[in-house]
PDB file of N, CA and C in Angstrom:
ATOM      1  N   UNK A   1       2.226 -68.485  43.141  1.00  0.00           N
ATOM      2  CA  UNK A   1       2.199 -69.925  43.041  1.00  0.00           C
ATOM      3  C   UNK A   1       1.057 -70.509  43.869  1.00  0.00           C
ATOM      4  N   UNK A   2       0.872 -69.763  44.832  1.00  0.00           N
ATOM      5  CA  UNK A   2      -0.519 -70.385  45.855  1.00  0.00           C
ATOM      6  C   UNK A   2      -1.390 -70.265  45.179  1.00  0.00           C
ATOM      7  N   UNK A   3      -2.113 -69.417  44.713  1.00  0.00           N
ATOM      8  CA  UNK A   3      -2.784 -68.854  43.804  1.00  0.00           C
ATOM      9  C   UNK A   3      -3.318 -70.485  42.738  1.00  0.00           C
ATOM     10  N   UNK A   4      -2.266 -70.949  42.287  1.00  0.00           N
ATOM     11  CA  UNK A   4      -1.876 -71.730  41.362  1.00  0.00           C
ATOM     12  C   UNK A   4      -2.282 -73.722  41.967  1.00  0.00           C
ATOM     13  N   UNK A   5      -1.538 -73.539  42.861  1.00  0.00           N
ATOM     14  CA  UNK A   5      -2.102 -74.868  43.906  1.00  0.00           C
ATOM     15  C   UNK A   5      -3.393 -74.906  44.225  1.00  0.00           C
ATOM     16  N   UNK A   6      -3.955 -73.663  45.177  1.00  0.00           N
ATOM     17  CA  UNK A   6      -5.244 -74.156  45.413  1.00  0.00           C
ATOM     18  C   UNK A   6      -6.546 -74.986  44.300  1.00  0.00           C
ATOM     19  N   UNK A   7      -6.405 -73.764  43.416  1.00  0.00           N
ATOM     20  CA  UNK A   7      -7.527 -74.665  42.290  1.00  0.00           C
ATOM     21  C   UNK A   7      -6.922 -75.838  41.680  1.00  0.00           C
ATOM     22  N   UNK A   8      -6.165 -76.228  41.648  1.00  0.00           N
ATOM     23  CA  UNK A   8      -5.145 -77.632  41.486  1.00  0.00           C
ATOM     24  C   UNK A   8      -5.747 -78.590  42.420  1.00  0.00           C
ATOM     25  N   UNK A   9      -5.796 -78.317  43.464  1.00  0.00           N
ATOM     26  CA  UNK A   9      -5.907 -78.779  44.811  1.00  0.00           C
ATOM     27  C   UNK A   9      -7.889 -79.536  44.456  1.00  0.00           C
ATOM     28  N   UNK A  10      -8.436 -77.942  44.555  1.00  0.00           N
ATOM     29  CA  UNK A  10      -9.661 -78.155  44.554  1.00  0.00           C
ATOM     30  C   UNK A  10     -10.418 -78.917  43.455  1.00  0.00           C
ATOM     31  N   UNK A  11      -9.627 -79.160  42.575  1.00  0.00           N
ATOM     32  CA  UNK A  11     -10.031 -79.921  41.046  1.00  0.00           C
ATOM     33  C   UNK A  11      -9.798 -81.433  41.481  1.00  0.00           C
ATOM     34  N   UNK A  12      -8.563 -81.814  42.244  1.00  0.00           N
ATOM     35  CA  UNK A  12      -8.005 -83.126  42.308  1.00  0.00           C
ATOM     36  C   UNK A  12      -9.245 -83.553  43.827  1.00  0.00           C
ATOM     37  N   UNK A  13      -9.629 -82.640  44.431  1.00  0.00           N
ATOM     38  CA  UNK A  13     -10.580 -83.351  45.497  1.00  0.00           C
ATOM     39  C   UNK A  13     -11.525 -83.418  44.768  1.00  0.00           C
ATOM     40  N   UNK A  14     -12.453 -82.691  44.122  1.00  0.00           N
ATOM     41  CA  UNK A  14     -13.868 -83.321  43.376  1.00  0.00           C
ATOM     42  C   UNK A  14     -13.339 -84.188  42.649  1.00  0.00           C
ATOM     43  N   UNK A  15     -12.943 -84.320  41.617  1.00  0.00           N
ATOM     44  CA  UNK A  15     -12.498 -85.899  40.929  1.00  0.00           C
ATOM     45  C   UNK A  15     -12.180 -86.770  41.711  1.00  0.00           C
ATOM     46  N   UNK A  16     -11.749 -87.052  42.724  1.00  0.00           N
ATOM     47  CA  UNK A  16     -11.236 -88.455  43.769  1.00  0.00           C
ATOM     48  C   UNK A  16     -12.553 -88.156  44.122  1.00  0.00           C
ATOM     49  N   UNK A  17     -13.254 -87.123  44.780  1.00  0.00           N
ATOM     50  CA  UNK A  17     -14.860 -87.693  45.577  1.00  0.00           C
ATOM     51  C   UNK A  17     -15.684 -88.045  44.584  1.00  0.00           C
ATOM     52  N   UNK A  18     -15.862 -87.681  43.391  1.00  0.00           N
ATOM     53  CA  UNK A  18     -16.825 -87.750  42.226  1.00  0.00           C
ATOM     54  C   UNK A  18     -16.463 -89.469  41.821  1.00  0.00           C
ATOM     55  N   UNK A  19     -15.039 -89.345  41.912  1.00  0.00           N
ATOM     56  CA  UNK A  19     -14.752 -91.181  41.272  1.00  0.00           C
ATOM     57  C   UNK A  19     -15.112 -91.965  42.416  1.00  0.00           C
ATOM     58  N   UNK A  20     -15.271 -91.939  43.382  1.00  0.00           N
ATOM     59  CA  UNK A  20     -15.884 -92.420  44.453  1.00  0.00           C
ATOM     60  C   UNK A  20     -17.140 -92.689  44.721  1.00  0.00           C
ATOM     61  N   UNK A  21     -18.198 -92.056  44.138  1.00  0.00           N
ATOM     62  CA  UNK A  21     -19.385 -92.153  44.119  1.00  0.00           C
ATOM     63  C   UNK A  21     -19.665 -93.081  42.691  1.00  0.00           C
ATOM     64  N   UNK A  22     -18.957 -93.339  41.701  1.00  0.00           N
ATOM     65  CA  UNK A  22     -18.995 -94.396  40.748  1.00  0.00           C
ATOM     66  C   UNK A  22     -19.423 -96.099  41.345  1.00  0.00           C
ATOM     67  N   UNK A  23     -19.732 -96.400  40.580  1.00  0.00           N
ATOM     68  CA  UNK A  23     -20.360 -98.038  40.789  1.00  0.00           C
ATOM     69  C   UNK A  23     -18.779 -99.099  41.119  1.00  0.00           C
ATOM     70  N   UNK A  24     -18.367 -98.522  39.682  1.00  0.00           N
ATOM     71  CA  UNK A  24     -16.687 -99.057  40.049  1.00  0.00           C
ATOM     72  C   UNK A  24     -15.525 -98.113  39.376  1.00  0.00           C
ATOM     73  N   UNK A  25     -15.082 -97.303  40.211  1.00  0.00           N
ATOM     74  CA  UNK A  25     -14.630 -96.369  40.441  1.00  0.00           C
ATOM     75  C   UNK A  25     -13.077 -96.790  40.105  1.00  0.00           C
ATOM     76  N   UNK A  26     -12.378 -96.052  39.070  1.00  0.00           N
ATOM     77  CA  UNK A  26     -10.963 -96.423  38.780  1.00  0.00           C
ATOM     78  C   UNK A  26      -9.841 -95.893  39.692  1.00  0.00           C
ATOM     79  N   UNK A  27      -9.044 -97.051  39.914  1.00  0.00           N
ATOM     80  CA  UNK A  27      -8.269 -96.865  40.893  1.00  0.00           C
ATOM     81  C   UNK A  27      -6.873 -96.054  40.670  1.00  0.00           C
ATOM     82  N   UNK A  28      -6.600 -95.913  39.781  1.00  0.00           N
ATOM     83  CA  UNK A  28      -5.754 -94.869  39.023  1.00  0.00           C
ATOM     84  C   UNK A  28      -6.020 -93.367  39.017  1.00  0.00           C
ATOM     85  N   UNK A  29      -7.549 -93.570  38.829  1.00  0.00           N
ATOM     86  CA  UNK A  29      -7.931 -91.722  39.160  1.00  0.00           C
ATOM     87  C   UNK A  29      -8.052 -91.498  40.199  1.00  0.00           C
ATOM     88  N   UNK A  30      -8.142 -92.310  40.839  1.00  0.00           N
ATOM     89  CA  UNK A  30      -8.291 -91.652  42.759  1.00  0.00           C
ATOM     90  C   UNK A  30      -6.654 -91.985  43.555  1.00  0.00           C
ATOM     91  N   UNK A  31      -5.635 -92.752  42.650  1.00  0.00           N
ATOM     92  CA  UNK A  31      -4.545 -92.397  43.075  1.00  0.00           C
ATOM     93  C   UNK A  31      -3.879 -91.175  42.843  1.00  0.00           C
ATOM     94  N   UNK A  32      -3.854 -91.043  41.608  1.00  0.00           N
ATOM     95  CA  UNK A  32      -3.354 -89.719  40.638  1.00  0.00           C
ATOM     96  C   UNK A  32      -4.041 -88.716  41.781  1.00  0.00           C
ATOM     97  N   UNK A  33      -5.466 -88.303  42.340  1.00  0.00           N
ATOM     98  CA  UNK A  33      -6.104 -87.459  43.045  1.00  0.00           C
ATOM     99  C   UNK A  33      -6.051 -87.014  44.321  1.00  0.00           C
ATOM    100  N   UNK A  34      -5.107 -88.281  45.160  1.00  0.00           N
ATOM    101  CA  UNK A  34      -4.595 -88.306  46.291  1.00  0.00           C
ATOM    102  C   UNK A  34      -3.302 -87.429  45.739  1.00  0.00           C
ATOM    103  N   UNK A  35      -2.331 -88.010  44.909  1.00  0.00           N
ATOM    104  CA  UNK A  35      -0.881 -87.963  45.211  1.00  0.00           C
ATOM    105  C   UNK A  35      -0.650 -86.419  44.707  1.00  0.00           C
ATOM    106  N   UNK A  36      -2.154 -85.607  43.828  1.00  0.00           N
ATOM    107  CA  UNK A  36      -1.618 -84.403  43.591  1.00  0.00           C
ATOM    108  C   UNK A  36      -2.094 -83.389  44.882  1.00  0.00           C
ATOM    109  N   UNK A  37      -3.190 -83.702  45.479  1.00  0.00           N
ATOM    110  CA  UNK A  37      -3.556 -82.936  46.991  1.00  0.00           C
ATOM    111  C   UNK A  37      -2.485 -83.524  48.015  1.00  0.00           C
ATOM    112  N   UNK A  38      -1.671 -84.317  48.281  1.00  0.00           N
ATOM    113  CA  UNK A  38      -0.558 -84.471  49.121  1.00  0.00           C
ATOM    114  C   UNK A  38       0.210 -83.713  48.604  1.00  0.00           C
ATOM    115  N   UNK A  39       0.820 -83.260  47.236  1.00  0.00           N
ATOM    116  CA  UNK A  39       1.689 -82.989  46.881  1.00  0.00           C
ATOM    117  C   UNK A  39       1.040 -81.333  47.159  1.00  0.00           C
ATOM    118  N   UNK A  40       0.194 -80.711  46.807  1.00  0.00           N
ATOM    119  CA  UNK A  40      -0.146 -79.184  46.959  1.00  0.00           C
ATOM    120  C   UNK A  40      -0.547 -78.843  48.524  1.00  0.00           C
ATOM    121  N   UNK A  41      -0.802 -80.192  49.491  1.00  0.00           N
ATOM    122  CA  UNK A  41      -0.499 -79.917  50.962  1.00  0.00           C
ATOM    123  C   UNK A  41       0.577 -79.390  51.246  1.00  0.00           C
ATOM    124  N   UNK A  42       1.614 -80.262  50.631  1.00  0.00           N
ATOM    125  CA  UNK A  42       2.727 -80.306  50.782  1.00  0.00           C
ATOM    126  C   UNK A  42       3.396 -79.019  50.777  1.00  0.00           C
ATOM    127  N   UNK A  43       3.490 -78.428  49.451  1.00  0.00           N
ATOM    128  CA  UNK A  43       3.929 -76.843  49.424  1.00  0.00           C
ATOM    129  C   UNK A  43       3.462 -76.120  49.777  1.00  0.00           C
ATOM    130  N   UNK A  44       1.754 -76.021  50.523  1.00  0.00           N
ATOM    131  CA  UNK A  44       1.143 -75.224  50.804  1.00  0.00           C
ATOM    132  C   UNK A  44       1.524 -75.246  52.737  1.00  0.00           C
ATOM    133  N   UNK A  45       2.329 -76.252  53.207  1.00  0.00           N
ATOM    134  CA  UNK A  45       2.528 -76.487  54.493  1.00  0.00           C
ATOM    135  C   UNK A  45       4.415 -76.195  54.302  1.00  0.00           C
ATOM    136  N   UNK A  46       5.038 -76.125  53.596  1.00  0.00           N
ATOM    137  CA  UNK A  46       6.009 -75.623  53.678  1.00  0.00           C
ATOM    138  C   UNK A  46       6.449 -74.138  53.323  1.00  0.00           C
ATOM    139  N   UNK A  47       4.851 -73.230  53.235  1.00  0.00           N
ATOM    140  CA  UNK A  47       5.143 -71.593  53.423  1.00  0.00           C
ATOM    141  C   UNK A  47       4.960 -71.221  54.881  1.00  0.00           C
ATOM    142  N   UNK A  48       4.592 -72.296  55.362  1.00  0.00           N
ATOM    143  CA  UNK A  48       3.724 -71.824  56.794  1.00  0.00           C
ATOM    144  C   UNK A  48       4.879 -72.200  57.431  1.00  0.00           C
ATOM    145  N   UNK A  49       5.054 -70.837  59.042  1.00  0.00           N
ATOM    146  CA  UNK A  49       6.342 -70.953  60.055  1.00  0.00           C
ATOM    147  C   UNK A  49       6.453 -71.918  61.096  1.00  0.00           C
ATOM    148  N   UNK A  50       7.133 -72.240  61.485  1.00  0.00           N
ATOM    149  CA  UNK A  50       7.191 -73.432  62.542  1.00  0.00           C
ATOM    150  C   UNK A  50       7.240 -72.914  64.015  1.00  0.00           C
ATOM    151  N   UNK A  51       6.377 -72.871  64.505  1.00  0.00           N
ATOM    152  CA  UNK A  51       5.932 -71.915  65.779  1.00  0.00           C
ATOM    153  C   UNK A  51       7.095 -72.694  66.862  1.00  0.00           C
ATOM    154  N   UNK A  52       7.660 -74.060  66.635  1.00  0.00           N
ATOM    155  CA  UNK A  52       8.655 -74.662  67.297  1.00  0.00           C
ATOM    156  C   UNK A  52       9.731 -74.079  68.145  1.00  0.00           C
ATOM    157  N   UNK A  53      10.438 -72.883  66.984  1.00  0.00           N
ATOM    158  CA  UNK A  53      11.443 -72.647  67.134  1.00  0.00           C
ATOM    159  C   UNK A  53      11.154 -71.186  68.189  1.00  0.00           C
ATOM    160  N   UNK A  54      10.236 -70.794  67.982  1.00  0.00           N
ATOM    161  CA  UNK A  54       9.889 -69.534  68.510  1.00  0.00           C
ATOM    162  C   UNK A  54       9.679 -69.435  69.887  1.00  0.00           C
ATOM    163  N   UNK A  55       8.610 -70.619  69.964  1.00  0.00           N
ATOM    164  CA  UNK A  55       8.260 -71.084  71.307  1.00  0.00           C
ATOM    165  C   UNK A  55       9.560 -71.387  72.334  1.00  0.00           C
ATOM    166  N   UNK A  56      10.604 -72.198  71.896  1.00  0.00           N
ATOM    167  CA  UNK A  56      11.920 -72.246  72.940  1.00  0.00           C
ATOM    168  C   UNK A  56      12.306 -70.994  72.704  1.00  0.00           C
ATOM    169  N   UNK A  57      12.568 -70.023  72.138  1.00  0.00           N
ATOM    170  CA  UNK A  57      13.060 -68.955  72.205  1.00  0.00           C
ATOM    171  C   UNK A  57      12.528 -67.393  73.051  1.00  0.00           C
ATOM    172  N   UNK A  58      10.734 -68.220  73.096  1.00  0.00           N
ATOM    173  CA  UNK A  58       9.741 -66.762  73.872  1.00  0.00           C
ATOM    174  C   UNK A  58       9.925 -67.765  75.141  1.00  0.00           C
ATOM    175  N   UNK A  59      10.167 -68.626  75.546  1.00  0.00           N
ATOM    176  CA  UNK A  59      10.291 -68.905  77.306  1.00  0.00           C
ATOM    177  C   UNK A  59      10.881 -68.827  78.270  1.00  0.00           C
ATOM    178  N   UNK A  60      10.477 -67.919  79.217  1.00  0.00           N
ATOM    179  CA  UNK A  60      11.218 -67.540  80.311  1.00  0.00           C
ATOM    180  C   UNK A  60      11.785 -68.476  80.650  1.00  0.00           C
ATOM    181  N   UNK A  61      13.100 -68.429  81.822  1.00  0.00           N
ATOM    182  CA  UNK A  61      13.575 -68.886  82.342  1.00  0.00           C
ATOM    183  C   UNK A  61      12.886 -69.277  83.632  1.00  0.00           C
ATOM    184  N   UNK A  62      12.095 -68.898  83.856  1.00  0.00           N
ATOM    185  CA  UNK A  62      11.021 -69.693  85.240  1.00  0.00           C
ATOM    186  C   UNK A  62      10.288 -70.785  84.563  1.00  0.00           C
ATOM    187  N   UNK A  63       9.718 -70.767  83.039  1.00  0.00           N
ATOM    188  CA  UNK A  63       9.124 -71.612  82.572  1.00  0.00           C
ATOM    189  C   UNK A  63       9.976 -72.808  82.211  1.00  0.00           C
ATOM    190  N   UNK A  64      11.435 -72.646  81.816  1.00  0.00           N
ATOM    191  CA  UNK A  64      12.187 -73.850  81.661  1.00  0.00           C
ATOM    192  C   UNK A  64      12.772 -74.377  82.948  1.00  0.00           C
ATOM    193  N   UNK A  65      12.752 -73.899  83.624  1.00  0.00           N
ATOM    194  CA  UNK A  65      13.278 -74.292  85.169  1.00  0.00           C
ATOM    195  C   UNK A  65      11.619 -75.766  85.717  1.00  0.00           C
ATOM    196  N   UNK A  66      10.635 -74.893  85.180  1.00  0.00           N
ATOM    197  CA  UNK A  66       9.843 -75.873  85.455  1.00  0.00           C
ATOM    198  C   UNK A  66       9.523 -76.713  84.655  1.00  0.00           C
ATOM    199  N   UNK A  67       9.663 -76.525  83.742  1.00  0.00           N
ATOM    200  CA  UNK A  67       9.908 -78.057  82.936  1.00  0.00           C
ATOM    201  C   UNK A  67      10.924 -79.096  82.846  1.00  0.00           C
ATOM    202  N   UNK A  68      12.255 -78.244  83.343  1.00  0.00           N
ATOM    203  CA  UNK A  68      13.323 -79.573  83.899  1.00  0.00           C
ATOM    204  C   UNK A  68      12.962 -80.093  84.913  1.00  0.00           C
ATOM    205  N   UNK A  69      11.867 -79.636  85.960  1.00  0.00           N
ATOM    206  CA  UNK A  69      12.098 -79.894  87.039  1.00  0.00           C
ATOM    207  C   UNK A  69      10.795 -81.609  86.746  1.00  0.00           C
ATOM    208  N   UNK A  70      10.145 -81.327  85.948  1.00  0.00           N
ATOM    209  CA  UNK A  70       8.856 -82.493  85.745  1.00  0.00           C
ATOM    210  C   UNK A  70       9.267 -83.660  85.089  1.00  0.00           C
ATOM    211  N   UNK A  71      10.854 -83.576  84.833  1.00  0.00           N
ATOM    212  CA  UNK A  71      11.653 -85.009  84.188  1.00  0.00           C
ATOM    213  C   UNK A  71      12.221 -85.573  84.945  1.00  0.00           C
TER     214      UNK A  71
END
Protein backbone atom coordinates (compact mmCIF):
# COMPACT_ATOMS: atom_id res chain seq x y z
CA UNK A 1 0.00 0.00 0.00
CA UNK A 2 3.02 2.46 0.61
CA UNK A 3 4.20 1.64 -2.50
CA UNK A 4 0.74 2.93 -3.69
CA UNK A 5 0.56 6.39 -1.60
CA UNK A 6 3.78 7.69 -2.36
CA UNK A 7 3.29 8.28 -6.19
CA UNK A 8 -0.29 9.42 -5.18
CA UNK A 9 1.37 11.69 -2.94
CA UNK A 10 3.99 12.84 -5.46
CA UNK A 11 1.38 13.49 -8.35
CA UNK A 12 -0.98 15.59 -5.90
CA UNK A 13 2.27 17.89 -4.93
CA UNK A 14 3.26 18.79 -8.61
CA UNK A 15 -0.34 19.61 -9.54
CA UNK A 16 -1.01 21.98 -6.36
CA UNK A 17 2.72 23.54 -7.18
CA UNK A 18 2.14 23.54 -11.02
CA UNK A 19 -1.57 25.18 -10.29
CA UNK A 20 0.21 27.66 -8.38
CA UNK A 21 2.42 28.96 -10.79
CA UNK A 22 -0.86 29.69 -13.07
CA UNK A 23 -1.94 33.39 -13.62
CA UNK A 24 -5.25 32.33 -11.91
CA UNK A 25 -4.91 29.23 -10.53
CA UNK A 26 -8.19 27.09 -9.61
CA UNK A 27 -9.03 26.82 -6.27
CA UNK A 28 -10.58 23.44 -6.36
CA UNK A 29 -7.39 21.85 -7.78
CA UNK A 30 -5.18 23.00 -5.15
CA UNK A 31 -7.83 21.97 -2.58
CA UNK A 32 -8.46 18.47 -3.96
CA UNK A 33 -4.16 18.55 -3.88
CA UNK A 34 -3.84 19.49 -0.34
CA UNK A 35 -6.63 17.16 1.04
CA UNK A 36 -5.10 14.06 -0.92
CA UNK A 37 -1.22 14.71 0.49
CA UNK A 38 -2.83 15.21 4.10
CA UNK A 39 -4.68 12.28 3.60
CA UNK A 40 -1.40 9.97 2.29
CA UNK A 41 0.59 11.90 5.29
CA UNK A 42 -1.79 10.67 7.14
CA UNK A 43 -1.42 6.82 6.56
CA UNK A 44 2.00 7.16 5.85
CA UNK A 45 2.41 8.63 9.70
CA UNK A 46 0.20 6.05 11.11
CA UNK A 47 2.80 3.01 10.12
CA UNK A 48 5.41 4.83 11.94
CA UNK A 49 5.96 3.81 16.05
CA UNK A 50 5.41 6.21 18.70
CA UNK A 51 8.79 6.45 20.40
CA UNK A 52 6.37 7.92 23.43
CA UNK A 53 5.58 4.89 24.87
CA UNK A 54 9.01 3.40 24.80
CA UNK A 55 10.73 6.26 26.13
CA UNK A 56 8.62 6.00 29.72
CA UNK A 57 9.28 2.50 29.62
CA UNK A 58 13.50 2.68 28.77
CA UNK A 59 13.84 5.21 31.97
CA UNK A 60 15.61 4.50 34.82
CA UNK A 61 14.45 5.11 37.95
CA UNK A 62 17.23 7.80 38.74
CA UNK A 63 15.97 9.53 35.61
CA UNK A 64 12.29 9.72 36.90
CA UNK A 65 13.24 10.59 40.36
CA UNK A 66 14.75 13.59 38.61
CA UNK A 67 12.16 14.67 36.80
CA UNK A 68 9.66 14.62 39.74
CA UNK A 69 11.97 16.36 41.50
CA UNK A 70 11.95 19.68 38.68
CA UNK A 71 7.94 20.04 39.31
Amino acid sequence: MKKLILPVMLVAIVVGLYEQTKAKPNIFILIIAIVIFMYGMMRLSAKTLHNQNHSIEDKTIEEEDDANEGR
